[in-house]
N, C-alpha and C. Protein backbone atom coordinates (compact mmCIF):
# COMPACT_ATOMS: atom_id res chain seq x y z
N UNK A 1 -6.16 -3.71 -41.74
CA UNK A 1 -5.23 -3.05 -40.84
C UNK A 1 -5.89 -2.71 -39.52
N UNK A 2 -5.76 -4.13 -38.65
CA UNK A 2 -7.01 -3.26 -37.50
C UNK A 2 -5.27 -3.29 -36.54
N UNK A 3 -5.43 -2.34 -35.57
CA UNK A 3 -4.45 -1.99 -34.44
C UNK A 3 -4.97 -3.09 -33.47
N UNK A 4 -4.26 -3.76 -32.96
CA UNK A 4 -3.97 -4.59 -31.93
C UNK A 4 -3.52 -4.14 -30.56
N UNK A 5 -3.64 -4.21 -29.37
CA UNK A 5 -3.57 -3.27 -28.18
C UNK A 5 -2.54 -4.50 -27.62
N UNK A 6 -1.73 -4.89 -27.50
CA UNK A 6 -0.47 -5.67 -26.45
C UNK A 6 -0.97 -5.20 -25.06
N UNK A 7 -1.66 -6.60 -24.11
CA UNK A 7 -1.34 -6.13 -22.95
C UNK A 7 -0.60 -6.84 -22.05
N UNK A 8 0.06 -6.73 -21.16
CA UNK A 8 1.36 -7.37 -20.64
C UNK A 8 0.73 -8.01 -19.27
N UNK A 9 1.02 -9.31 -18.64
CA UNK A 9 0.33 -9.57 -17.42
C UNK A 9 1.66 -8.41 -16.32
N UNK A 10 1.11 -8.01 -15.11
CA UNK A 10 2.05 -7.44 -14.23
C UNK A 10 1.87 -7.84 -13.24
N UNK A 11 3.16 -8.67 -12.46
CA UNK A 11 3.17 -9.43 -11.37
C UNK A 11 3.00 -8.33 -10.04
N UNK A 12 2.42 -8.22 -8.89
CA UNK A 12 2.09 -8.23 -7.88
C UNK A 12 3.54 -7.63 -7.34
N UNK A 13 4.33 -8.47 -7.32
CA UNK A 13 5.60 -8.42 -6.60
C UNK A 13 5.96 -6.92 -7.26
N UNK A 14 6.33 -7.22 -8.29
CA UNK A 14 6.99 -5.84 -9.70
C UNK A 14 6.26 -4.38 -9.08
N UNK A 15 5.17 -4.99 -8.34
CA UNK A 15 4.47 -3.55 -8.34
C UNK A 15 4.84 -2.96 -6.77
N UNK A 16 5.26 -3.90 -6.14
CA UNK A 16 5.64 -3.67 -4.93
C UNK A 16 7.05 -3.36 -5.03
N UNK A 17 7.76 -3.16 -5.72
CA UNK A 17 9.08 -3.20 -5.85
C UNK A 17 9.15 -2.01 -6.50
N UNK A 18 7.95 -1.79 -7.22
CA UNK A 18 7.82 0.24 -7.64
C UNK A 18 8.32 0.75 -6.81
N UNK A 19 6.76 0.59 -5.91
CA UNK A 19 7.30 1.69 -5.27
C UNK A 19 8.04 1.48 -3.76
N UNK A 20 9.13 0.49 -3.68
CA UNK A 20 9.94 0.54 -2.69
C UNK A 20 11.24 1.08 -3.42
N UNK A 21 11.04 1.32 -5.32
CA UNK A 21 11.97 1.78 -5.26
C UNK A 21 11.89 3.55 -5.38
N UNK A 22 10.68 3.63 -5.28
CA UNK A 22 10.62 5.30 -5.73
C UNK A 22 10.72 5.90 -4.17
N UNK A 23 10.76 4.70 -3.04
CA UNK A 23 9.91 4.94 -1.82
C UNK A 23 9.03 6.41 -1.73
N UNK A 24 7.92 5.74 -2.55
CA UNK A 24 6.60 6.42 -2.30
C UNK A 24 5.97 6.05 -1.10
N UNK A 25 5.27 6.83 -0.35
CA UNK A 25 4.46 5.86 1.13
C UNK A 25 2.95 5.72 0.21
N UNK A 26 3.19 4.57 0.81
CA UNK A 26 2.24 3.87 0.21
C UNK A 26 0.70 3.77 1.45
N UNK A 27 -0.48 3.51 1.03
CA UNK A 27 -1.81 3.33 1.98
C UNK A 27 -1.99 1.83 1.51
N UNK A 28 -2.08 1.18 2.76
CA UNK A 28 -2.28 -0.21 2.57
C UNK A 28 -3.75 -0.58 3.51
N UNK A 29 -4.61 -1.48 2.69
CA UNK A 29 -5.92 -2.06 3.40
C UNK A 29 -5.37 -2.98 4.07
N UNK A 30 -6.42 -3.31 5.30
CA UNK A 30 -5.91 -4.42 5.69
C UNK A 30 -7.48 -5.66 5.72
N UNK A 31 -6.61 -6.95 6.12
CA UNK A 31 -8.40 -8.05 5.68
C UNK A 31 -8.98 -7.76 6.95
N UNK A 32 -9.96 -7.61 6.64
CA UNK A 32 -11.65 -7.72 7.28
C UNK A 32 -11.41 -6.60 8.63
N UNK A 33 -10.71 -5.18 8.24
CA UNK A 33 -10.35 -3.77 9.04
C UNK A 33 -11.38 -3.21 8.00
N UNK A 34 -12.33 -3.04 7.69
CA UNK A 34 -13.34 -2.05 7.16
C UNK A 34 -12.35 -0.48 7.25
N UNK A 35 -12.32 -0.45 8.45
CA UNK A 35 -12.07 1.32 8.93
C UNK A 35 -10.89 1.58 9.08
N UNK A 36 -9.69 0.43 9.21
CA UNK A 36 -8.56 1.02 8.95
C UNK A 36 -7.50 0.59 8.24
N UNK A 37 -6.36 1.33 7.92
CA UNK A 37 -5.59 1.65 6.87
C UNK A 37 -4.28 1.80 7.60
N UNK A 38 -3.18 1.87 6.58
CA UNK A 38 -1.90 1.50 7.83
C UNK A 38 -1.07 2.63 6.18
N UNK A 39 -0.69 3.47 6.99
CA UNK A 39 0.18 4.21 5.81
C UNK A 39 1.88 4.26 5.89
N UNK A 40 3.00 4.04 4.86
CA UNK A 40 4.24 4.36 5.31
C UNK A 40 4.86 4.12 4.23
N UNK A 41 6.35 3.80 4.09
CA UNK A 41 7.08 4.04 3.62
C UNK A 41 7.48 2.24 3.28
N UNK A 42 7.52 1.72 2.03
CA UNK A 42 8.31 0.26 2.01
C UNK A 42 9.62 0.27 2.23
N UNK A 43 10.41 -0.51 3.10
CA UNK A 43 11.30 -0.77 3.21
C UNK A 43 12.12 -2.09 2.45
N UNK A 44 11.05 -2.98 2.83
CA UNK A 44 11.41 -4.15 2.22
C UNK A 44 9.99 -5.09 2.02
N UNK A 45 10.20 -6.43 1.74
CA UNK A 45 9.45 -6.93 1.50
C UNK A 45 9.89 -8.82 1.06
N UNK A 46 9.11 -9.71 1.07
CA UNK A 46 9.80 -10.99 0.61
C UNK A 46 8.28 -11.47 -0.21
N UNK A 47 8.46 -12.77 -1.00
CA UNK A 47 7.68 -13.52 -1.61
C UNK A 47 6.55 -13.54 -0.77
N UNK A 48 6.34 -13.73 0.15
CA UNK A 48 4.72 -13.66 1.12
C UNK A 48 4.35 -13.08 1.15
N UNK A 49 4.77 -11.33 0.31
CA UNK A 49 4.14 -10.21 0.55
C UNK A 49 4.46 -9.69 2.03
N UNK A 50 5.21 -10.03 3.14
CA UNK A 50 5.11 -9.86 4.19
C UNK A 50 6.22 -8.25 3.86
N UNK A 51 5.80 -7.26 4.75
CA UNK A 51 6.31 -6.24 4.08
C UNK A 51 6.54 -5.02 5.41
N UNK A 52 7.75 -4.52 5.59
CA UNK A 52 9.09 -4.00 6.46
C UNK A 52 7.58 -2.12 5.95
N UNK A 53 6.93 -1.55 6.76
CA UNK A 53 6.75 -0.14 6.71
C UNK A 53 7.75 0.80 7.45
N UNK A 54 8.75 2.03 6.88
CA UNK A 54 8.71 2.98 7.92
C UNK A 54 7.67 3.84 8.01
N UNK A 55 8.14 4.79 9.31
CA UNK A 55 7.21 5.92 9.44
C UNK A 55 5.69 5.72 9.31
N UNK A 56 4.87 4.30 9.81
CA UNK A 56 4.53 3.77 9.69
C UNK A 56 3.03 4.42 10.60
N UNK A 57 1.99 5.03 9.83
CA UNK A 57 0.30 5.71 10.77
C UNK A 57 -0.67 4.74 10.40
N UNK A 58 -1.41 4.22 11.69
CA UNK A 58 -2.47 3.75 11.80
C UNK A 58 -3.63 4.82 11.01
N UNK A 59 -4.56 4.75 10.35
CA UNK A 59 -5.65 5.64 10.39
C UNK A 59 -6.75 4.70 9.92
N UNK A 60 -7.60 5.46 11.13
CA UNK A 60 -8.92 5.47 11.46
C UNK A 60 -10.01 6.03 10.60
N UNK A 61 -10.58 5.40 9.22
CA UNK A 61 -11.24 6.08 8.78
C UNK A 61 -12.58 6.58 8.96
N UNK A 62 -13.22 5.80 10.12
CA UNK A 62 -14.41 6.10 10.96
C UNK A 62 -14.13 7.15 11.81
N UNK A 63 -13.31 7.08 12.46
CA UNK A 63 -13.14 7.79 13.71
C UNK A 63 -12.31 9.65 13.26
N UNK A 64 -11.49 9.14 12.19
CA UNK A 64 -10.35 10.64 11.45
C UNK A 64 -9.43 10.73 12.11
N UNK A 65 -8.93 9.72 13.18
CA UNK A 65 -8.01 9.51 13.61
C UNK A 65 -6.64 8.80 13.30
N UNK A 66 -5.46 9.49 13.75
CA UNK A 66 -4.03 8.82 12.97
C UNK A 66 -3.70 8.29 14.62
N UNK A 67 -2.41 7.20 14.49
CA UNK A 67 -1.40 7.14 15.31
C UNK A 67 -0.30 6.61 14.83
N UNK A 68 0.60 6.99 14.88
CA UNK A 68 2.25 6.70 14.67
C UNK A 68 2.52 5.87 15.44
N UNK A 69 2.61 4.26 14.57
CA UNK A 69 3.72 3.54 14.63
C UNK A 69 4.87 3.48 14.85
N UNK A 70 5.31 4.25 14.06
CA UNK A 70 7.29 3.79 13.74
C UNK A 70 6.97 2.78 12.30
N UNK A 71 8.47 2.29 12.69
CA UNK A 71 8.71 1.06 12.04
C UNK A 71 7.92 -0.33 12.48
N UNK A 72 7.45 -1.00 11.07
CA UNK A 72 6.32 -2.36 11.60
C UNK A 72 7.02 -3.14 10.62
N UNK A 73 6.69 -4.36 10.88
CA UNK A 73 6.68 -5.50 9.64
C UNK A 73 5.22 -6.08 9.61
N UNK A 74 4.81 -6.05 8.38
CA UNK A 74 3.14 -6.15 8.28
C UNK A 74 2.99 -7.75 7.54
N UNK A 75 2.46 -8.72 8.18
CA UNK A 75 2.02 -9.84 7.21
C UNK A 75 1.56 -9.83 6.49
N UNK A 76 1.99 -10.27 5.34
CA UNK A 76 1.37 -10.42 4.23
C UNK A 76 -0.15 -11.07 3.98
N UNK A 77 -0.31 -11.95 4.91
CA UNK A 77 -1.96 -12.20 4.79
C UNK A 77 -2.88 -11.75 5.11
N UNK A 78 -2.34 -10.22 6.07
CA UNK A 78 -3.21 -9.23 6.08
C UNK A 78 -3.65 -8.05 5.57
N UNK A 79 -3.21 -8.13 3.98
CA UNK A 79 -2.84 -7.20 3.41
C UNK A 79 -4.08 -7.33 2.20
N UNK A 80 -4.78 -6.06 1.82
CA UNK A 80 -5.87 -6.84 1.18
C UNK A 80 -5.65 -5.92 -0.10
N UNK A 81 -4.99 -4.37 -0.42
CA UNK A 81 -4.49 -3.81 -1.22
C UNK A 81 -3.58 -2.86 -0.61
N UNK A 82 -2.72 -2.35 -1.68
CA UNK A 82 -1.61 -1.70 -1.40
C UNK A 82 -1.77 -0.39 -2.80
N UNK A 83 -1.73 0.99 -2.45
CA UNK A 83 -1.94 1.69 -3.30
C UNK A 83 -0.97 3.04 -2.88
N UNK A 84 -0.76 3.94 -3.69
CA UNK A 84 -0.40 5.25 -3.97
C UNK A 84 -1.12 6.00 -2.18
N UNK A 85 -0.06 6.53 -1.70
CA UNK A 85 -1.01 7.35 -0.29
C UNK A 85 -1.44 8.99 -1.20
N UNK A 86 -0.07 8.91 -2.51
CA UNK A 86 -0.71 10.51 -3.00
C UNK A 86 -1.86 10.31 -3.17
N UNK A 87 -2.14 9.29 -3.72
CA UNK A 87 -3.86 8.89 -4.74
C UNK A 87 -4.76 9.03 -3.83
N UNK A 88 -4.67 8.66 -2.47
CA UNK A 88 -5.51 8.37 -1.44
C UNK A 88 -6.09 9.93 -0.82
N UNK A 89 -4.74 10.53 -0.58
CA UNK A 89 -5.44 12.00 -0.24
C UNK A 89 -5.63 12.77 -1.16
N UNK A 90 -5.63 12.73 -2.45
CA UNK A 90 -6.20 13.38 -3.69
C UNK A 90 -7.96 12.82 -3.88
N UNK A 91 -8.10 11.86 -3.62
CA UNK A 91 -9.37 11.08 -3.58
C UNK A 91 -10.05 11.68 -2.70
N UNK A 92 -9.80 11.47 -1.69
CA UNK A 92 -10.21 11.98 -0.13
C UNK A 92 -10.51 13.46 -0.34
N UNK A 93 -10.02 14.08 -0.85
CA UNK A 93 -9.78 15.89 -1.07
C UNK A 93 -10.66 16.14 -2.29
N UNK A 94 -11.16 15.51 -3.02
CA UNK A 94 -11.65 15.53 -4.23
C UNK A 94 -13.47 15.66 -3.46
């Protein structure tokens, strides 16, 4: 009787579709930006990952500097992770 653990693959997309539906703002990396981070709200999004932010802050993690965007549409090939912004300033604060 050994327990067996089921683990499920989870598509990329599914996870982006979380949280555009909880619209959580999300902190997104971007490729080869070491220092900055682009924070907001999903609006939308398509198969390329190419993805609609509102309320949309630049931050500077070298510098501790923000600037407000607005509304962006962010390419998807510049996108290197996409995570929780609660997680980010709980981390940060920790």
């Amino acid at each position: 009787m050994s327990s067996r653990v089921q683990k499920a693959m989870v598509n990329p997309i599914n996870v982006i579709f979380k949280f555009l539906q909880a619209k959580e703002r999300v902190r997104i990396w971007l490729y080869e930006q070491k220092h900055l981070r682009l924070e907001g709200q999903i609006l939308g999004f398509d198969e390329f990952m190419n993805v609609v932010l509102d309320d949309a802050v630049e931050i500077h993690t070298k510098k501790g500097t923000e600037v407000p965007l607005g509304r962006i549409m962010l390419k998807g090939d510049n996108i290197t992770l996409i995570h929780e912004a609660a997680a980010a300033a709980a981390a940060v604060a920790a």
